[in-house]
C-alpha atoms as a PDB file:
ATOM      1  CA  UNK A   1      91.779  79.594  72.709  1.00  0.00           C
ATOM      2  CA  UNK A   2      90.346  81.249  75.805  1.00  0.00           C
ATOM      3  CA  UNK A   3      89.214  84.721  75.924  1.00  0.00           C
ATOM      4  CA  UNK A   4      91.375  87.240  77.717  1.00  0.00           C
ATOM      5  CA  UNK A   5      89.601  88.204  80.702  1.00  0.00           C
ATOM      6  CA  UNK A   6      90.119  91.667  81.336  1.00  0.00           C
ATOM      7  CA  UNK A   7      88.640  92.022  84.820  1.00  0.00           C
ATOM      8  CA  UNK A   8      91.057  89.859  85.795  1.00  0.00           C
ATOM      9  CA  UNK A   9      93.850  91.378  84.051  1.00  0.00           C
ATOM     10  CA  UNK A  10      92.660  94.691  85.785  1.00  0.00           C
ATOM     11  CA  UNK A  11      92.797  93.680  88.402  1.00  0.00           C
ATOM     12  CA  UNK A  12      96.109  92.199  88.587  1.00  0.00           C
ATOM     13  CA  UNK A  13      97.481  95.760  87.059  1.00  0.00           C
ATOM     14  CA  UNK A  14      96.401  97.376  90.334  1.00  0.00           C
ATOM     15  CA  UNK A  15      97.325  94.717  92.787  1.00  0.00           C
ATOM     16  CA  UNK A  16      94.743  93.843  94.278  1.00  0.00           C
ATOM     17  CA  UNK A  17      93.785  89.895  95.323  1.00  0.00           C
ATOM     18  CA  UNK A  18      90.088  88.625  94.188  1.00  0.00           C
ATOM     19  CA  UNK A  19      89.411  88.641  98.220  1.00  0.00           C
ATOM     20  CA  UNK A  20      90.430  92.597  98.519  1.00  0.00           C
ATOM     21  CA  UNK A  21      88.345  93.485  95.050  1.00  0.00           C
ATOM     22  CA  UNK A  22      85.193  91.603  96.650  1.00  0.00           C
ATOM     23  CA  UNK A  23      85.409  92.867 100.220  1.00  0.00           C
ATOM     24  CA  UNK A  24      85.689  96.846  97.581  1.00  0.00           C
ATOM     25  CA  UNK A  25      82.644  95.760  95.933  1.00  0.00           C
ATOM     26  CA  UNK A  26      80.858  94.074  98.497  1.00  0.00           C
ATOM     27  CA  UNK A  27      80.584  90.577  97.840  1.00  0.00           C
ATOM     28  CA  UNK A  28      82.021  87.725  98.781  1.00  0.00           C
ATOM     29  CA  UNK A  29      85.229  86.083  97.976  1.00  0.00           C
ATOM     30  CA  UNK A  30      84.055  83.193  96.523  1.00  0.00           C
ATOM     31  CA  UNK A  31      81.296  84.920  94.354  1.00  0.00           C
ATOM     32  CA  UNK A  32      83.551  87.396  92.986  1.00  0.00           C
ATOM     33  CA  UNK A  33      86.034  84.315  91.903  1.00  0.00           C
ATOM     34  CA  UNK A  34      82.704  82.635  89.792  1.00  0.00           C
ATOM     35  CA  UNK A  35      81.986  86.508  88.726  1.00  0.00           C
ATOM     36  CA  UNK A  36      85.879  87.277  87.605  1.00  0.00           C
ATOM     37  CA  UNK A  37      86.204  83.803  85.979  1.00  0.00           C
ATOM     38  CA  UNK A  38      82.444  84.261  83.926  1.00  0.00           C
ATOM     39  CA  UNK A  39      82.563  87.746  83.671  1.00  0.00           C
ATOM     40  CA  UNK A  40      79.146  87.616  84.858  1.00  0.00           C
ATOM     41  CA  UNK A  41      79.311  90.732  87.168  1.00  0.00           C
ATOM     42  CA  UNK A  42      75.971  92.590  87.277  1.00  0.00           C
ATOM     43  CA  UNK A  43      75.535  96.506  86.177  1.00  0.00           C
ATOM     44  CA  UNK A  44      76.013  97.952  89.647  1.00  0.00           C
ATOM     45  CA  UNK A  45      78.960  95.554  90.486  1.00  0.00           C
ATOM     46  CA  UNK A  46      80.590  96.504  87.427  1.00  0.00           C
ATOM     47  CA  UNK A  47      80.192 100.320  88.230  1.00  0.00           C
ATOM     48  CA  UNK A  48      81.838  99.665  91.495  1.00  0.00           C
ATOM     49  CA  UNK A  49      84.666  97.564  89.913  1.00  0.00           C
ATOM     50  CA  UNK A  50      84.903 100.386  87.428  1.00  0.00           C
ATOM     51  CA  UNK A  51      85.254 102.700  90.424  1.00  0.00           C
ATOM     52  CA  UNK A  52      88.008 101.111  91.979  1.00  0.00           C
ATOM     53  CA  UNK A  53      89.834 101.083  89.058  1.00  0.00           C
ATOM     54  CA  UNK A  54      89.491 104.631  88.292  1.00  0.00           C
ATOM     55  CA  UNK A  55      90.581 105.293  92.078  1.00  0.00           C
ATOM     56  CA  UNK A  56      93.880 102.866  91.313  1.00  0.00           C
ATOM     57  CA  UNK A  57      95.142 105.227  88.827  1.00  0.00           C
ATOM     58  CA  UNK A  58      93.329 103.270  85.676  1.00  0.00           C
ATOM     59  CA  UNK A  59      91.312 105.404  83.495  1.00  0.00           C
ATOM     60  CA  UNK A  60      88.802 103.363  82.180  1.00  0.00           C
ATOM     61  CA  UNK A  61      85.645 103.562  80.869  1.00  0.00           C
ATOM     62  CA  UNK A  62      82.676 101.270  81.357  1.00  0.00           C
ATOM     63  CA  UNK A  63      83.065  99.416  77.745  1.00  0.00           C
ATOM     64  CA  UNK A  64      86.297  98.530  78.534  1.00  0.00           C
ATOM     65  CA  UNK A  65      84.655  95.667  81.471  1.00  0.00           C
ATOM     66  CA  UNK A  66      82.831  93.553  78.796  1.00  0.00           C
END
């Protein structure tokens, strides 16, 4: 069975598209799609991610990204 990913489902809370969350975070498109689908974001990308978030009306903390 195949893990929930929550970045993913974070994302698609807030409404954003992976090109909109990557152009926030500053990478690109295509390496936030291999990022999203590994979860293999690094510790500063997933402070920004956790950022957005936060600024989308989420309250999260950074244990809930792994």
């Amino acid at each position: 069975m195949q893990e929930l990913n929550r970045i993913r489902g974070y994302r698609s809370m807030i409404g954003l598209s992976q090109e909109e969350m990557a152009k926030k975070i500053g990478i690109s498109r295509e390496n936030y799609a291999r990022k999203e689908s590994s979860n293999n974001f690094n510790e500063t990308e997933k402070l920004a991610l956790l950022s957005v978030f936060n600024e989308k009306g989420l309250k999260l903390v950074r244990n809930d990204l792994d």
